[in-house]
N, C-alpha and C. Protein backbone atom coordinates (compact mmCIF):
# COMPACT_ATOMS: atom_id res chain seq x y z
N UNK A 1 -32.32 -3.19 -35.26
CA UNK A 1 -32.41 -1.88 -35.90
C UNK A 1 -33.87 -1.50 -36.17
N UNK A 2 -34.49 -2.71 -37.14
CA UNK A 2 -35.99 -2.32 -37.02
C UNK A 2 -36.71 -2.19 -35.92
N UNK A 3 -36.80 -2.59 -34.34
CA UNK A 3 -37.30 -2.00 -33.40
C UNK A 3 -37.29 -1.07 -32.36
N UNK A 4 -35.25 -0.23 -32.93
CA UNK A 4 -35.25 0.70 -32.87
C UNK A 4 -35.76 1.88 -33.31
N UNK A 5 -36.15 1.59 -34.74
CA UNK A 5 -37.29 2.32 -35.38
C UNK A 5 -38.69 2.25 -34.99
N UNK A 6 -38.57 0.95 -34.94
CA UNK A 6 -40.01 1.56 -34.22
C UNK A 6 -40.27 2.00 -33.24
N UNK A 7 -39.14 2.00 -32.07
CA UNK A 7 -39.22 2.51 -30.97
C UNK A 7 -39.47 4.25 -31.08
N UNK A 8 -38.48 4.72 -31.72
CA UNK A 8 -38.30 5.42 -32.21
C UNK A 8 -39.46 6.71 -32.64
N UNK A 9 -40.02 5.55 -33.76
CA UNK A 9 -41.28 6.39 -34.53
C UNK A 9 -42.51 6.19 -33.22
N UNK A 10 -42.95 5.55 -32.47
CA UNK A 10 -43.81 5.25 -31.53
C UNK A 10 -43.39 7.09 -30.78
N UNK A 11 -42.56 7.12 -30.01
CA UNK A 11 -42.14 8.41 -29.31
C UNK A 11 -41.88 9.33 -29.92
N UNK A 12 -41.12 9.69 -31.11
CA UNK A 12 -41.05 10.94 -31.86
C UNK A 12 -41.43 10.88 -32.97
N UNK A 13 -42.57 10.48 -33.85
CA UNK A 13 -42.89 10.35 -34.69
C UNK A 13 -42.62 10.90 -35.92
N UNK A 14 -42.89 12.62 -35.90
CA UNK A 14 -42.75 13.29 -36.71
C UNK A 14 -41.40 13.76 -36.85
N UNK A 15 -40.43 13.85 -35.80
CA UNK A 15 -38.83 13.74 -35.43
C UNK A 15 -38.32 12.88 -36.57
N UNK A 16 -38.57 11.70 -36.16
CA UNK A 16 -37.90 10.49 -36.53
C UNK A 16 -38.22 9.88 -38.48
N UNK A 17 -39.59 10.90 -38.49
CA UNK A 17 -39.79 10.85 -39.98
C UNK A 17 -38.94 11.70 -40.81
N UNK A 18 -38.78 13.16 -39.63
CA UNK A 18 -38.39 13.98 -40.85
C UNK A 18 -36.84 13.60 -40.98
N UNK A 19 -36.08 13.11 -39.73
CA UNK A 19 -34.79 12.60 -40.22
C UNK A 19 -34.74 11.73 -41.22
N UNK A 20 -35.47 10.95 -41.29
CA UNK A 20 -35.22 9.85 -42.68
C UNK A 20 -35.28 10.16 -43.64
N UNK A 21 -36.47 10.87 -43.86
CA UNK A 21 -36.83 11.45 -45.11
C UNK A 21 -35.39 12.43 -45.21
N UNK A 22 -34.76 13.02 -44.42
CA UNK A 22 -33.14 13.93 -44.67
C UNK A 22 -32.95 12.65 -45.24
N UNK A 23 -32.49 12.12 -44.28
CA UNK A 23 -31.20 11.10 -45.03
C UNK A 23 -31.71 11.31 -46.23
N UNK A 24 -32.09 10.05 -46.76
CA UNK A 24 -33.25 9.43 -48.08
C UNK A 24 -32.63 10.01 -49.07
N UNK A 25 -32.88 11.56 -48.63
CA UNK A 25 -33.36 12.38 -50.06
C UNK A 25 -31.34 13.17 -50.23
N UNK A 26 -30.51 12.83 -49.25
CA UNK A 26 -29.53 12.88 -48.69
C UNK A 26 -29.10 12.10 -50.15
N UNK A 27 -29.18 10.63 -49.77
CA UNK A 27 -28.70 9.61 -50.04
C UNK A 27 -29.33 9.47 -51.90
N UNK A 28 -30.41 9.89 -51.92
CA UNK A 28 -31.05 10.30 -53.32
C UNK A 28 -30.01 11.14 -54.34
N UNK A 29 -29.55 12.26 -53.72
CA UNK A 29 -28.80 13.53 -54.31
C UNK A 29 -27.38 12.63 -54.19
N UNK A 30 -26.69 12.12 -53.25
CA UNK A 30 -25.50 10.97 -53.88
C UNK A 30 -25.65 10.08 -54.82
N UNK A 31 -26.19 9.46 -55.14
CA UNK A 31 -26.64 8.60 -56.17
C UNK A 31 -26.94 9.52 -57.66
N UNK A 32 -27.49 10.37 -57.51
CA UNK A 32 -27.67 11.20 -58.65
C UNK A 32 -26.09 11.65 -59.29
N UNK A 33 -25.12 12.48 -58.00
CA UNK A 33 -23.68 12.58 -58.22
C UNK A 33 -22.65 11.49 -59.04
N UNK A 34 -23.07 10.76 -57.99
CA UNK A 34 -21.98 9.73 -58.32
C UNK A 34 -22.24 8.62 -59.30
N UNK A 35 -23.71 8.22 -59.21
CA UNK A 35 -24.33 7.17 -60.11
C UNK A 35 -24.60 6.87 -61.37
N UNK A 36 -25.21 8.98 -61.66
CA UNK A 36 -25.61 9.20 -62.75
C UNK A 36 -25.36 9.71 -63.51
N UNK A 37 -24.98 10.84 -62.82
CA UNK A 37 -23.48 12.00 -63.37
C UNK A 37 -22.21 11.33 -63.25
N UNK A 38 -21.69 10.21 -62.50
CA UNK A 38 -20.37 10.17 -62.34
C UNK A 38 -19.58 11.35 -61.97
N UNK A 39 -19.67 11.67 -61.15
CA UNK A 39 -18.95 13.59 -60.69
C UNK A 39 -17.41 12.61 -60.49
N UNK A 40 -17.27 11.79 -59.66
CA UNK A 40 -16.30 11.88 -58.19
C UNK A 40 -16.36 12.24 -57.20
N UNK A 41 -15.69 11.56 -56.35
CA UNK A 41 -15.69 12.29 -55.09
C UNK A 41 -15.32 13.43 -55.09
N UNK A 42 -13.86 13.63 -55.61
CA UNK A 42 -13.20 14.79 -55.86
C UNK A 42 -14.27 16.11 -56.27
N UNK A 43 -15.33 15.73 -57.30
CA UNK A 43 -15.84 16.54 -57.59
C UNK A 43 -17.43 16.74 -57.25
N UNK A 44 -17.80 16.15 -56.32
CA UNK A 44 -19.05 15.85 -55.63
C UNK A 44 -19.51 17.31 -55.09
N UNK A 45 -20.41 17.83 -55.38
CA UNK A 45 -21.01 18.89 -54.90
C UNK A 45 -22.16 18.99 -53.43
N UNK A 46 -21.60 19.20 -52.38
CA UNK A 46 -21.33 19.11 -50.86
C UNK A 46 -23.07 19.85 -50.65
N UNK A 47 -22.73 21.18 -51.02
CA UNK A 47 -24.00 22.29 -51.07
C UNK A 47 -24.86 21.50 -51.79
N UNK A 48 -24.92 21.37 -52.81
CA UNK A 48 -25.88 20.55 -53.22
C UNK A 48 -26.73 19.13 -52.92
N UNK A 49 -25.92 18.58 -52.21
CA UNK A 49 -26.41 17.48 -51.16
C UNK A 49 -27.10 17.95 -49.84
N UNK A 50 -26.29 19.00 -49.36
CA UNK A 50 -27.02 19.57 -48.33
C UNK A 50 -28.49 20.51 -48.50
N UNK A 51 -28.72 21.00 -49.88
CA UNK A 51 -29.95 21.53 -50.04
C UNK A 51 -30.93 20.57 -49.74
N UNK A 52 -30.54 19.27 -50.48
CA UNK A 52 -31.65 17.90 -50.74
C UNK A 52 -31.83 17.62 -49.02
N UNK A 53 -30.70 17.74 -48.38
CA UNK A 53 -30.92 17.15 -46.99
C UNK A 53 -31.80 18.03 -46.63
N UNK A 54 -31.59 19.20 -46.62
CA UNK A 54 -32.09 20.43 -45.89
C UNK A 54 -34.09 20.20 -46.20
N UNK A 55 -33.88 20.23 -47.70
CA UNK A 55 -35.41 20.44 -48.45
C UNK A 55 -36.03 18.87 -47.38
N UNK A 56 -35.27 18.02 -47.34
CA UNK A 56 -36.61 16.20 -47.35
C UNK A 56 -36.48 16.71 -45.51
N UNK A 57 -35.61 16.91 -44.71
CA UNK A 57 -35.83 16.99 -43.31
C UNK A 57 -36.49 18.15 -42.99
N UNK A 58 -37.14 19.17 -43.29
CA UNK A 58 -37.37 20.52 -42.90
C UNK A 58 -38.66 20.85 -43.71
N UNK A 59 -38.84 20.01 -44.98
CA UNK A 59 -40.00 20.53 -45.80
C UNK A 59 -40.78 19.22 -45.92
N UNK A 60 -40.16 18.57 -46.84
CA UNK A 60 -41.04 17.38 -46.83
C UNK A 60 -41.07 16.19 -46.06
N UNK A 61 -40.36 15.96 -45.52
CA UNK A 61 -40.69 14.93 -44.00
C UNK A 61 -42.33 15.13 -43.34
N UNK A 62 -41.74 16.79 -42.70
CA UNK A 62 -42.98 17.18 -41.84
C UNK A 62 -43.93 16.89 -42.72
N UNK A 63 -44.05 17.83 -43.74
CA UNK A 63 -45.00 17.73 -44.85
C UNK A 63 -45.69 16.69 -44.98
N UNK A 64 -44.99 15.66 -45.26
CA UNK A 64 -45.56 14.70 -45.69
C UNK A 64 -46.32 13.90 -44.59
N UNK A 65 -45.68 13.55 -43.43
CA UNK A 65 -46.39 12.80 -42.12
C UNK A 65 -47.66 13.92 -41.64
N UNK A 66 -47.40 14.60 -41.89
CA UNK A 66 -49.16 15.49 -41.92
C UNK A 66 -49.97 15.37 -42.69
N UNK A 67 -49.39 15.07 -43.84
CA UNK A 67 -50.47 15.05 -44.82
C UNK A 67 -51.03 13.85 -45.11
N UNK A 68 -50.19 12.74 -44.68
CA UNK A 68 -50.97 11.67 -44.44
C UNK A 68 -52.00 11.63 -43.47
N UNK A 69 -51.73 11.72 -42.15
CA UNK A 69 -52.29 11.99 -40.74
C UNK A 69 -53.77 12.57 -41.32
N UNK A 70 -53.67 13.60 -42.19
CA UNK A 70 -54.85 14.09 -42.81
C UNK A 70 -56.06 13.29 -43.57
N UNK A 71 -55.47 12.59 -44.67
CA UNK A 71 -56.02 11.41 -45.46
C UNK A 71 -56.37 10.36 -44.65
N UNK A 72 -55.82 9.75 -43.86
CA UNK A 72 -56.64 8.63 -42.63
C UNK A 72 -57.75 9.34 -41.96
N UNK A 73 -57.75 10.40 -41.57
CA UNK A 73 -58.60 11.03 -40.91
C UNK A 73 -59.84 11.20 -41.15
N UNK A 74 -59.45 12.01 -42.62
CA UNK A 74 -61.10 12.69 -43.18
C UNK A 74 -61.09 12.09 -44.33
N UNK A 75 -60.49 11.34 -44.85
CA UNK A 75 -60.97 10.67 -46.49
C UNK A 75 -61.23 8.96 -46.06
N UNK A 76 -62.42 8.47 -45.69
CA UNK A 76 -62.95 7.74 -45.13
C UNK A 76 -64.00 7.08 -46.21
N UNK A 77 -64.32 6.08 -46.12
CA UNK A 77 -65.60 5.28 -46.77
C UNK A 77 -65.37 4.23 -46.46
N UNK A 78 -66.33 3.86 -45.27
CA UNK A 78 -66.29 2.98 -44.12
C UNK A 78 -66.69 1.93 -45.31
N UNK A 79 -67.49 1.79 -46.05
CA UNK A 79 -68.20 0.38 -46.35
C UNK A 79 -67.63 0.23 -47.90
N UNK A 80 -66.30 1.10 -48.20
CA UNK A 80 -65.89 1.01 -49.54
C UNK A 80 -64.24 1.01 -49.21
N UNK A 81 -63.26 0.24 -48.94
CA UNK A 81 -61.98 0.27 -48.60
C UNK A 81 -61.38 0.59 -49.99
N UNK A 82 -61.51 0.38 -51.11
CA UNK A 82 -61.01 0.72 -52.19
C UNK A 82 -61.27 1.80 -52.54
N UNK A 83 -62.61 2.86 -52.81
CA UNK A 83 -63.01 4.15 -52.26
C UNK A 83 -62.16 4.79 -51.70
N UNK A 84 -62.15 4.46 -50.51
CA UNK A 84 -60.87 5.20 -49.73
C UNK A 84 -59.89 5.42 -50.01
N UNK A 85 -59.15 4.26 -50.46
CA UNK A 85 -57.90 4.23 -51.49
C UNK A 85 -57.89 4.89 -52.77
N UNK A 86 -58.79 4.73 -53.19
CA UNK A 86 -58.66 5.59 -54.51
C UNK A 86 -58.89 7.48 -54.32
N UNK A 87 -59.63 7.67 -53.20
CA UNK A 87 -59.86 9.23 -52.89
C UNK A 87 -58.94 9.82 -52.24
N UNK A 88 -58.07 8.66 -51.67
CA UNK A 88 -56.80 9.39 -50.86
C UNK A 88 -55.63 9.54 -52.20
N UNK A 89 -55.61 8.40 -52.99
CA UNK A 89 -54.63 8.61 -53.99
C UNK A 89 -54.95 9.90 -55.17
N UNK A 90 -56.61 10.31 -55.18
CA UNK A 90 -56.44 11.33 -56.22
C UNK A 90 -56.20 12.64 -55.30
N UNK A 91 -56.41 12.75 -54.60
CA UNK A 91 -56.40 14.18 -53.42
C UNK A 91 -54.58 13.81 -53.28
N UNK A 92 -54.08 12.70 -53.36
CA UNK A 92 -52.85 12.91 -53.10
C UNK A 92 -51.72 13.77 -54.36
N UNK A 93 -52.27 12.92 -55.45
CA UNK A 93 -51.83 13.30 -56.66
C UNK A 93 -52.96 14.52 -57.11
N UNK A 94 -53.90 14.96 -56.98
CA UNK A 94 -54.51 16.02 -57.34
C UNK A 94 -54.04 17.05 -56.20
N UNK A 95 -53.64 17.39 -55.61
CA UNK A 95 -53.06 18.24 -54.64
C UNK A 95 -51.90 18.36 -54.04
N UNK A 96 -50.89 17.63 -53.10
CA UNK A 96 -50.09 17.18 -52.93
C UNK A 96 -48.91 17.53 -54.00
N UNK A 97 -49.29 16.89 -54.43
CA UNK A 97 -47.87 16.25 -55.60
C UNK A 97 -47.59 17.68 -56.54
N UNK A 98 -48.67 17.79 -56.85
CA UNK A 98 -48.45 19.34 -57.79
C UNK A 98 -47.54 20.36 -57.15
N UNK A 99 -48.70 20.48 -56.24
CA UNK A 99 -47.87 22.02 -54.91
C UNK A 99 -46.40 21.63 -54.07
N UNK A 100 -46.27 20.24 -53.91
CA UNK A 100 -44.37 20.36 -53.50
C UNK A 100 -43.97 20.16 -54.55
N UNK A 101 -43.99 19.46 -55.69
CA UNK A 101 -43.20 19.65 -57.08
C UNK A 101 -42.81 21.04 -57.08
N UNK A 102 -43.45 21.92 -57.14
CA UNK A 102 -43.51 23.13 -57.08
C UNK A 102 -42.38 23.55 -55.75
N UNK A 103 -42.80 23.55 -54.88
CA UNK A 103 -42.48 23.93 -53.63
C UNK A 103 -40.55 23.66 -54.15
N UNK A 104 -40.67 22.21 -54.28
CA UNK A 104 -39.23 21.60 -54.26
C UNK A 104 -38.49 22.58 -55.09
N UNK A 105 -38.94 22.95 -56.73
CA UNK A 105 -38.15 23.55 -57.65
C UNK A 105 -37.91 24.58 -57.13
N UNK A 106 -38.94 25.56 -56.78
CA UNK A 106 -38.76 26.95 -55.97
C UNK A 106 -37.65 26.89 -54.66
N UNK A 107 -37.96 26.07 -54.07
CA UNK A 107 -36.84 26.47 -53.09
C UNK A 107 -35.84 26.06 -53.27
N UNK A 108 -35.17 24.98 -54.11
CA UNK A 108 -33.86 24.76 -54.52
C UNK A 108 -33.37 25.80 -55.42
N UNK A 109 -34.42 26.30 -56.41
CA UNK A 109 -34.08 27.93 -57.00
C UNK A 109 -33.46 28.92 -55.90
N UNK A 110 -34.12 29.27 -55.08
CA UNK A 110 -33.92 30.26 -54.09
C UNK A 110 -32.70 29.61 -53.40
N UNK A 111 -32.51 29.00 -53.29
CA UNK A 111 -31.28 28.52 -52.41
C UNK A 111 -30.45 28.24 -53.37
N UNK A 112 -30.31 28.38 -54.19
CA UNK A 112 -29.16 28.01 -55.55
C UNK A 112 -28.52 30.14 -56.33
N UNK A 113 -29.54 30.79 -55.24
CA UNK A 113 -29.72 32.18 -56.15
C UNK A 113 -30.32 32.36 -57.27
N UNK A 114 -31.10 31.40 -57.83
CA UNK A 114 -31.84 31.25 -59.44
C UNK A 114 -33.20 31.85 -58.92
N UNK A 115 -34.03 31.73 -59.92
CA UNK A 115 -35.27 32.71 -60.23
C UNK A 115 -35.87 31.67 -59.93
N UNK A 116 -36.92 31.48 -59.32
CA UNK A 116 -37.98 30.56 -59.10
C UNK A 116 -38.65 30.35 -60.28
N UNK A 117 -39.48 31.40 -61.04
CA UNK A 117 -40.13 31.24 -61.79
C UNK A 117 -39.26 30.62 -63.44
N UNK A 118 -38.30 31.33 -63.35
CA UNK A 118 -37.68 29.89 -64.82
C UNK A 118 -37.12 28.85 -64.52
N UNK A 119 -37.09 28.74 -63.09
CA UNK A 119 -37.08 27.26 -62.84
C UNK A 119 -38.20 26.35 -62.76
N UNK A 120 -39.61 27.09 -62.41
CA UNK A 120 -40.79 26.42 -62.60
C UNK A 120 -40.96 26.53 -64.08
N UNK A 121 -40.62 27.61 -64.97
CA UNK A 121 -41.20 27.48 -66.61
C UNK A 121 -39.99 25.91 -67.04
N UNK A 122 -39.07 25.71 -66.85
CA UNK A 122 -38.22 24.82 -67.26
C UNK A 122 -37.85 23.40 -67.11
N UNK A 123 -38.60 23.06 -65.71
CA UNK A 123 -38.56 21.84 -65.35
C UNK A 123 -39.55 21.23 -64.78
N UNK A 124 -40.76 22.25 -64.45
CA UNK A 124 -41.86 21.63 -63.27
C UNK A 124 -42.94 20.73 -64.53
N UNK A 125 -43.28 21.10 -65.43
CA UNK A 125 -43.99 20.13 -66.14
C UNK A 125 -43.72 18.48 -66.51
N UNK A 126 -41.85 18.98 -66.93
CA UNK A 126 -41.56 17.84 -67.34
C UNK A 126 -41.57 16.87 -65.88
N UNK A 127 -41.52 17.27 -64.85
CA UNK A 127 -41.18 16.45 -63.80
C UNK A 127 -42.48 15.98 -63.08
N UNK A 128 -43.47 16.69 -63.34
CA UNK A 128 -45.19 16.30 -63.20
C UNK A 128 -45.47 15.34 -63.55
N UNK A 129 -44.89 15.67 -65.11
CA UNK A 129 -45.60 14.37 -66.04
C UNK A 129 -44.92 13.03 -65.63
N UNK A 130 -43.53 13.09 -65.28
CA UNK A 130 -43.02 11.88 -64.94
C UNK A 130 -43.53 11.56 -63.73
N UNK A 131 -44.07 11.97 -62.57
CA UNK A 131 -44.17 12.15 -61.45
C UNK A 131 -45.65 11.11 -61.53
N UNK A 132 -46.16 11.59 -62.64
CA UNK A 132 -47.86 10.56 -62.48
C UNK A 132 -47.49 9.23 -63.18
N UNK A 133 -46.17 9.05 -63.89
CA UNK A 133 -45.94 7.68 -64.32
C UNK A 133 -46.13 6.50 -63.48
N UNK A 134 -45.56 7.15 -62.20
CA UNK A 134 -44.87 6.60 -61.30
C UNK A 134 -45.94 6.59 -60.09
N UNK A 135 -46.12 7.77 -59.10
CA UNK A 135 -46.79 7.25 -58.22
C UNK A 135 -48.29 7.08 -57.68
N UNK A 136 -48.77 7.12 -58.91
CA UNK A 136 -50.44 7.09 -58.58
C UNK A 136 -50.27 5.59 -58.05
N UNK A 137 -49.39 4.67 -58.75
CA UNK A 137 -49.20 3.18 -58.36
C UNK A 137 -48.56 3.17 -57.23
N UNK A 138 -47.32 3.79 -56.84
CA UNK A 138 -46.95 3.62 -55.81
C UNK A 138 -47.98 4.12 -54.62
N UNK A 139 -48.90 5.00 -54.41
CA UNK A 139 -49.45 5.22 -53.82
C UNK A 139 -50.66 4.61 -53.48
N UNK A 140 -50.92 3.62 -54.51
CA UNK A 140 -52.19 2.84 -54.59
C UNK A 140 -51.81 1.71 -53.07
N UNK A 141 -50.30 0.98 -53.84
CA UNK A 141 -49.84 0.12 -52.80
C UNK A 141 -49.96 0.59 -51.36
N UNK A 142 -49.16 1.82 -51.02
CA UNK A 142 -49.25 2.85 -49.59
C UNK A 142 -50.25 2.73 -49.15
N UNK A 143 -51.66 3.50 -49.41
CA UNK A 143 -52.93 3.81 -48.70
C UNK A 143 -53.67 2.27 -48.94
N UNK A 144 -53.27 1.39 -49.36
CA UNK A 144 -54.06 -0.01 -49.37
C UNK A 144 -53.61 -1.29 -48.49
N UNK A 145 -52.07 -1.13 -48.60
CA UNK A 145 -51.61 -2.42 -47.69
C UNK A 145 -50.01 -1.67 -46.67
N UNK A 146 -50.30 -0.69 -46.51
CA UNK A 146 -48.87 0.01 -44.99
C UNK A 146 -49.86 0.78 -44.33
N UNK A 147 -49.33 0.88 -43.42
CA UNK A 147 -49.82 0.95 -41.84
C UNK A 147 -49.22 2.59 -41.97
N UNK A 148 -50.31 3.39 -41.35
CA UNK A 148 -50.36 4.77 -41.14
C UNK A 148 -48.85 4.97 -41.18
N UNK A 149 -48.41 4.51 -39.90
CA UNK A 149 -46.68 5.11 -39.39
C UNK A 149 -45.60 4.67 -40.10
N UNK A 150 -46.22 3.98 -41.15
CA UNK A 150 -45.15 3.48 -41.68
C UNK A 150 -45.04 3.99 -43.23
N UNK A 151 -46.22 4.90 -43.60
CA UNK A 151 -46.47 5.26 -44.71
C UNK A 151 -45.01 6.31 -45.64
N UNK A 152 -44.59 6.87 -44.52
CA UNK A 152 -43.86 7.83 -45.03
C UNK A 152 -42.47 7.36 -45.37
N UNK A 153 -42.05 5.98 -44.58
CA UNK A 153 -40.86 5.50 -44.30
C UNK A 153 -40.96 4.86 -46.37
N UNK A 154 -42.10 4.33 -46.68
CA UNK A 154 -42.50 3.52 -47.90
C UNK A 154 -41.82 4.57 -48.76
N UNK A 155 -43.05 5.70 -48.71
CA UNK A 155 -42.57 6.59 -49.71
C UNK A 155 -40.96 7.38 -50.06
N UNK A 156 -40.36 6.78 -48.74
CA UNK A 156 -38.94 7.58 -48.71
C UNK A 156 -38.27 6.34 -49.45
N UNK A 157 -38.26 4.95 -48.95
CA UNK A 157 -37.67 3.80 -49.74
C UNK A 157 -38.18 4.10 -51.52
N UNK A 158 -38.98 4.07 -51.73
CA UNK A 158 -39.20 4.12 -52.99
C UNK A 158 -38.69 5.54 -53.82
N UNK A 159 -38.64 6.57 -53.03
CA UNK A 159 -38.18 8.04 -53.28
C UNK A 159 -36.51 7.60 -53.48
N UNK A 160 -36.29 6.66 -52.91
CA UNK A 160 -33.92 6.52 -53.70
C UNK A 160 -34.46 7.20 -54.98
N UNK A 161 -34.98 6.29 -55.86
CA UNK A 161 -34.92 6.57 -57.48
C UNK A 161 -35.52 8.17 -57.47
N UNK A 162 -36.64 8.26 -57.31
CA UNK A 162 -36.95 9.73 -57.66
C UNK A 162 -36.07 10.55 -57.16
N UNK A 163 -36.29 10.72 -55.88
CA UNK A 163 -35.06 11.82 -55.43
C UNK A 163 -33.93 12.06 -56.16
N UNK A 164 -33.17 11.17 -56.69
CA UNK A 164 -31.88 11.36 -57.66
C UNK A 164 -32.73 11.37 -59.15
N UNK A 165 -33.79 11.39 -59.32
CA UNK A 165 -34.67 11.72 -60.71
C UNK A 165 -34.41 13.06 -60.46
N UNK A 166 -35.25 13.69 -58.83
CA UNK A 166 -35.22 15.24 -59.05
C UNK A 166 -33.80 15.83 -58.89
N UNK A 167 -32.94 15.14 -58.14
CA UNK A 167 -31.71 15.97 -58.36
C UNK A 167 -31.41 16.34 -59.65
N UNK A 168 -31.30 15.55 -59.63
CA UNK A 168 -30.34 15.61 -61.55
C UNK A 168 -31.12 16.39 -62.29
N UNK A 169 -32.80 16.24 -62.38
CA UNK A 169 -33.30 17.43 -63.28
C UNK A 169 -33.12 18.59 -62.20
N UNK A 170 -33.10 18.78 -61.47
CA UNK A 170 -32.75 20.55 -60.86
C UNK A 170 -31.66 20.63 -61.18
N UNK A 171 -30.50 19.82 -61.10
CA UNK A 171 -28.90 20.29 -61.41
C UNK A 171 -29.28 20.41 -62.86
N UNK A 172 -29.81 19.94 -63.70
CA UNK A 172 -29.89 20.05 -65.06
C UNK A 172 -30.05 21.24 -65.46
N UNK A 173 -31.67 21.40 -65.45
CA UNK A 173 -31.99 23.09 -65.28
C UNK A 173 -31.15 24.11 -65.24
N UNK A 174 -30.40 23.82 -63.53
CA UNK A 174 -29.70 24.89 -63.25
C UNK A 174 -27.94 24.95 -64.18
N UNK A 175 -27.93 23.95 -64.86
CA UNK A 175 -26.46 24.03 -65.60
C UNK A 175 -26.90 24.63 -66.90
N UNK A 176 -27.73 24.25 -67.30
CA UNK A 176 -28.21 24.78 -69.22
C UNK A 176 -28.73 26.03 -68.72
N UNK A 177 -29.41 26.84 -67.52
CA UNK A 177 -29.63 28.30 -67.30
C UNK A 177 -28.06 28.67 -66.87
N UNK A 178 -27.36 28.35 -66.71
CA UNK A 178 -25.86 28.92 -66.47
C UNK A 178 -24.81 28.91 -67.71
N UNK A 179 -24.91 27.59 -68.25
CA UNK A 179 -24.71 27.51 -69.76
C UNK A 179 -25.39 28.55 -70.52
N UNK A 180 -26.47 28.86 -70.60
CA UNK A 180 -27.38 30.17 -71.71
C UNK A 180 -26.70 31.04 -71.12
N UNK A 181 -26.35 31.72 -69.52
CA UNK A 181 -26.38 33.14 -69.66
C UNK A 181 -24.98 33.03 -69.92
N UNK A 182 -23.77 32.22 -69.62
CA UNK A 182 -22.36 32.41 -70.17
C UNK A 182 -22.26 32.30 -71.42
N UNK A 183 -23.23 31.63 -72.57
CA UNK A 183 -22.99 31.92 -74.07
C UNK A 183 -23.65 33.41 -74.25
N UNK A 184 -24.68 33.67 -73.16
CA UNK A 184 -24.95 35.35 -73.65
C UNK A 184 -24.15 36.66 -73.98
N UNK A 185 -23.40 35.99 -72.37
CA UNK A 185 -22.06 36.81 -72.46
C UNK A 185 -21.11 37.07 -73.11
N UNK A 186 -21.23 36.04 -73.52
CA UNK A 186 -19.73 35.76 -74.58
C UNK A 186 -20.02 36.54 -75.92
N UNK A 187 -21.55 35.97 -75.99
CA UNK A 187 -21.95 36.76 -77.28
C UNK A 187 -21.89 38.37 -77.45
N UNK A 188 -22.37 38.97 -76.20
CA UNK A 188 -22.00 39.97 -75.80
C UNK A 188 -20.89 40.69 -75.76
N UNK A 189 -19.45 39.92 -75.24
CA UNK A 189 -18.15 40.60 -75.78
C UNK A 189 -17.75 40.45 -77.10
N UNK A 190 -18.41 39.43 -77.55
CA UNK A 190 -17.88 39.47 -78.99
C UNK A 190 -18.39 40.76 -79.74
N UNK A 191 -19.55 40.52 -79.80
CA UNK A 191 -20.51 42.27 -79.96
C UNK A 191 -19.47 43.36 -79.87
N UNK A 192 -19.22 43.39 -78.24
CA UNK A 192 -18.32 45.18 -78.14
C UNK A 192 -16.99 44.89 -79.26
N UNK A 193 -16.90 43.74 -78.91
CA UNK A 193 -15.00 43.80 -79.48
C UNK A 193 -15.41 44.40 -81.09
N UNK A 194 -16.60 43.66 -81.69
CA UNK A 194 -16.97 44.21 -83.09
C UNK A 194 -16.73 45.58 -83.05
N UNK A 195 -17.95 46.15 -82.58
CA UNK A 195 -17.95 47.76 -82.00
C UNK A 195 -16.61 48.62 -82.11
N UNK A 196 -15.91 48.00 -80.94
CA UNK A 196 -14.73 48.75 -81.14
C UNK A 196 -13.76 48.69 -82.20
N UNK A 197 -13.21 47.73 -82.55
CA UNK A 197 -12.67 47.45 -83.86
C UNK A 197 -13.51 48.39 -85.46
N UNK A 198 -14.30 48.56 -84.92
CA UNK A 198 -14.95 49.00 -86.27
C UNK A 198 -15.06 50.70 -85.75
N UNK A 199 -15.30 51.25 -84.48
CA UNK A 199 -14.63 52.35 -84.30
C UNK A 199 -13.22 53.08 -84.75
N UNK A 200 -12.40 51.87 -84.65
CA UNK A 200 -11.09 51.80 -84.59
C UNK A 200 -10.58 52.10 -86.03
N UNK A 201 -11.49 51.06 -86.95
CA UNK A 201 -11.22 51.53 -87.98
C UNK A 201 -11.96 53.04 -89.04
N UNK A 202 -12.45 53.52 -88.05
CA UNK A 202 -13.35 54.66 -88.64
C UNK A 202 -12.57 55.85 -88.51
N UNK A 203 -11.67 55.63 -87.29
CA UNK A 203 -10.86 56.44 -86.72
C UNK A 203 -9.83 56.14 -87.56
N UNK A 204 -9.18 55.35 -88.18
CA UNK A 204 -8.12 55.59 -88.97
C UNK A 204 -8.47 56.28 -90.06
């Protein structure tokens, strides 16, 4: 299997990344369902797995095997290997990480019909901050001891946990903004029913 992969990644590189990274982030958003939420099968949300597939094969796969490709390239310091490592990890987390955090909330907004922007006021900080807990280290390991082609495959193994981190806070988000506007509502008919009743009795 492993030298089908590598066969694999050798000839379609960026192909064969962005499928995994689907799966991954596939397999991320099940685990979040079933693991963390406990849904059920019965009650497993299909669309919602398929956004995560859609977002890691189509956005961040590519994304990401470029943006490495980039950092080997031009973030260099021939006579400082730790240098290197450390300038690829802050350009990764100083750039990178911010703008698809972003990217991710927004387009699971848009594809959910939600507002981008109170989905960035509601969840993109808290998920930043967790976001630097975590991989300034994981990334230290990446750009210091894995091999270019294999960089992205790392970050997708280690992405199980996050990926079902970000599911669950986007499903989160998006249930307490659906929760607020159905207590709005409610609050709202209660309102008219006042209204009318108190018409009602003006009229008698």
């Amino acid at each position: 299997m492993l030298a089908w992969y590598k066969a694999r990644l050798a000839s379609r590189p960026l192909l064969t990344q962005a499928v995994t990274t689907a799966v991954l982030f596939g397999v991320g958003d099940v685990a979040a369902q079933q693991l963390v939420e406990k849904k059920g099968l019965k009650n497993h949300e299909l669309p919602r797995t398929a956004r995560m597939v859609g977002y890691g094969g189509v956005v961040f796969g590519p994304a990401a095997t470029t943006w490495f490709k980039l950092l080997q390239r031009h973030v260099n310091f021939p006579s400082s290997p730790n240098k290197t490592m450390l300038a690829r990890v802050a350009l990764d987390q100083g750039v990178f990480a911010p703008t698809f955090i972003g990217i991710f909330l927004s387009s699971m907004a848009i594809l959910e019909g939600g507002s981008p922007r109170e989905k960035l006021q509601s969840s993109y900080k808290e998920c930043l901050t967790t976001n630097y807990f975590i991989w300034p280290f994981v990334q230290m390991v990446n750009f210091k001891l894995i091999p270019l082609e294999h960089r992205v495959l790392f970050v997708n193994v280690i992405s199980l946990g996050w990926n079902c981190y970000l599911s669950f806070l986007n499903s989160s988000s998006s249930a307490s903004k659906s929760e607020e506007g159905e207590g709005k509502r409610r609050v709202e008919e209660i309102v008219e029913e006042v209204k009318e009743k108190g018409k009602g009795k003006v009229a008698a």
